[in-house]
C-alpha atoms as a PDB file:
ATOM      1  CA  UNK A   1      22.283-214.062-112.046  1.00  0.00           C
ATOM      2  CA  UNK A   2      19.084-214.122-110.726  1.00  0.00           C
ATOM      3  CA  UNK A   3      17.708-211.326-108.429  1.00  0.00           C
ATOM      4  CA  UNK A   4      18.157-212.638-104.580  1.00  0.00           C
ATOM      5  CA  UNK A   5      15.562-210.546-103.467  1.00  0.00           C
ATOM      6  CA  UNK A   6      12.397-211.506-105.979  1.00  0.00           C
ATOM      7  CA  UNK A   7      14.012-214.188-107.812  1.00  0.00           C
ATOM      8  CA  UNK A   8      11.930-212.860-110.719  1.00  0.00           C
ATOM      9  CA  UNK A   9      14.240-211.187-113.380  1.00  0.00           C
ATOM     10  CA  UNK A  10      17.987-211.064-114.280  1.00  0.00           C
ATOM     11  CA  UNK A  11      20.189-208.148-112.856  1.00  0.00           C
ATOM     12  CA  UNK A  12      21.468-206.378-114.975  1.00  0.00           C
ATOM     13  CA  UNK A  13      24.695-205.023-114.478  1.00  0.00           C
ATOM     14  CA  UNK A  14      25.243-200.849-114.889  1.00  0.00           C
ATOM     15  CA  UNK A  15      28.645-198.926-114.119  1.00  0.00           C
ATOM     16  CA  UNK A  16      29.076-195.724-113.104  1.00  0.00           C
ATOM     17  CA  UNK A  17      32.717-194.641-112.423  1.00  0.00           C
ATOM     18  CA  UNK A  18      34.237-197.435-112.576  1.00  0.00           C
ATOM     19  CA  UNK A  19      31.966-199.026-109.928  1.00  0.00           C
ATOM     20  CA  UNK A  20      29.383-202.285-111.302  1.00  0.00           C
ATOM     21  CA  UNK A  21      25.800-201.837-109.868  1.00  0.00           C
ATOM     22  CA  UNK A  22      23.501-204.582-110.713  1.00  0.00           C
ATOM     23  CA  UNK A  23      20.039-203.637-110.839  1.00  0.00           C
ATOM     24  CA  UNK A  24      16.974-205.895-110.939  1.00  0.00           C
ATOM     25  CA  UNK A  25      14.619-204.664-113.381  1.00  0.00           C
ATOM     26  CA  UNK A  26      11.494-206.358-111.705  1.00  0.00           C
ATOM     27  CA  UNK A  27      11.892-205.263-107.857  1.00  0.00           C
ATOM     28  CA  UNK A  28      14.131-202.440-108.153  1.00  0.00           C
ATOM     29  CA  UNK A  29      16.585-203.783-105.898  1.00  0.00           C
ATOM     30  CA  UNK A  30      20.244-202.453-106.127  1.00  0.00           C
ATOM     31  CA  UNK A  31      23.440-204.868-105.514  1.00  0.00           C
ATOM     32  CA  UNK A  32      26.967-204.014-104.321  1.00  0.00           C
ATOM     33  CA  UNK A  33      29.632-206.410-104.888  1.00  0.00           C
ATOM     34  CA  UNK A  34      32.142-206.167-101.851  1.00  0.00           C
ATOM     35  CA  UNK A  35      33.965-202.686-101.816  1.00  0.00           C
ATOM     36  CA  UNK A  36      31.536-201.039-104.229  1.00  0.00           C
ATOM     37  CA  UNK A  37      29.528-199.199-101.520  1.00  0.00           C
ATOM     38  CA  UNK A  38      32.626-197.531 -99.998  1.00  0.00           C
ATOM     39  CA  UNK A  39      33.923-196.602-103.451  1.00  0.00           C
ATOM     40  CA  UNK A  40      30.495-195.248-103.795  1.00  0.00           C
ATOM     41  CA  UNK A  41      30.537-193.423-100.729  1.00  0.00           C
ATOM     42  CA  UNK A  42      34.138-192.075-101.643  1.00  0.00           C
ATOM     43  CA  UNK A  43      33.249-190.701-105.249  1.00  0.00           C
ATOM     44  CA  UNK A  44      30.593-189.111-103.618  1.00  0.00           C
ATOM     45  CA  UNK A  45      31.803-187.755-101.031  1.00  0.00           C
ATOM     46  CA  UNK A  46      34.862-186.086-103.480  1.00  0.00           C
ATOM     47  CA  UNK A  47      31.797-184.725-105.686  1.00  0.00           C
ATOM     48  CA  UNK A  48      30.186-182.686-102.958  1.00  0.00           C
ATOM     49  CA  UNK A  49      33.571-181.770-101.651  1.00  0.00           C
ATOM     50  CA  UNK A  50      34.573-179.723-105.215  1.00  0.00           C
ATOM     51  CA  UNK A  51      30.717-178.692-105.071  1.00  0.00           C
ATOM     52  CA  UNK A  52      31.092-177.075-101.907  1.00  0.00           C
ATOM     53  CA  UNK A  53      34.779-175.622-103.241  1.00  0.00           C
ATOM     54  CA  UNK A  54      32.716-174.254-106.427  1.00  0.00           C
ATOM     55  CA  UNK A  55      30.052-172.691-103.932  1.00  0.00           C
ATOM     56  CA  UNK A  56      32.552-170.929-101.990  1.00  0.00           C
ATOM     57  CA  UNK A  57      34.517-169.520-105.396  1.00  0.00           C
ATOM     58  CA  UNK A  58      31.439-168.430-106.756  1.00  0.00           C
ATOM     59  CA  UNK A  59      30.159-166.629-103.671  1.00  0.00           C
ATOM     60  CA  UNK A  60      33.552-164.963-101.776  1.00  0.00           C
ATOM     61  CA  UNK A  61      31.322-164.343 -99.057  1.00  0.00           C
ATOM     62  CA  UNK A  62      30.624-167.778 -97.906  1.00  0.00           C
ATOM     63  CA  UNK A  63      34.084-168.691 -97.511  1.00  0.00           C
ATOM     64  CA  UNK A  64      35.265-165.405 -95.891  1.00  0.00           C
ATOM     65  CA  UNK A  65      32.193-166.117 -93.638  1.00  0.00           C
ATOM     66  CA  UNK A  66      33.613-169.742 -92.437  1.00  0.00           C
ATOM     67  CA  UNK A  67      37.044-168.226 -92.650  1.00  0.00           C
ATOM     68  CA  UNK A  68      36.547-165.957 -89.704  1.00  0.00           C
ATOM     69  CA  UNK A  69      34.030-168.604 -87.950  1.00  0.00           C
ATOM     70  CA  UNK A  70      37.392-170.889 -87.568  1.00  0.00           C
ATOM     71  CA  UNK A  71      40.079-169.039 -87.480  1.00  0.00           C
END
């Protein structure tokens, strides 16, 4: 398929966890078939959530911190 934004090159078609991005090599535009954004946004959003639980194991501090900021 041809790029709808340039019309110049093919996409090309690239998939990161389990999720199909198609990528026009000429314009750099990205394309989301329908759902793909919000799995996106999901993966993503699980990724900084076990970053942030790594953060707090590696520095007790942090969490104790937040612990006594909500309690």
């Amino acid at each position: 398929m041809k790029c709808p934004s340039c019309g110049k090159a093919e996409l090309k078609a690239h998939e990161r966890r389990g999720v199909e991005i198609d990528i026009c090599p000429s314009c750099r535009g990205v394309w989301l078939d329908r759902g793909e954004l919000d799995r996106l946004i999901e993966i993503y959003a699980a990724y900084e959530s076990e970053q942030e639980r790594r953060r707090d194991r590696e520095h007790p501090g942090r969490q104790a911190f937040w612990q006594d900021v909500f309690r």
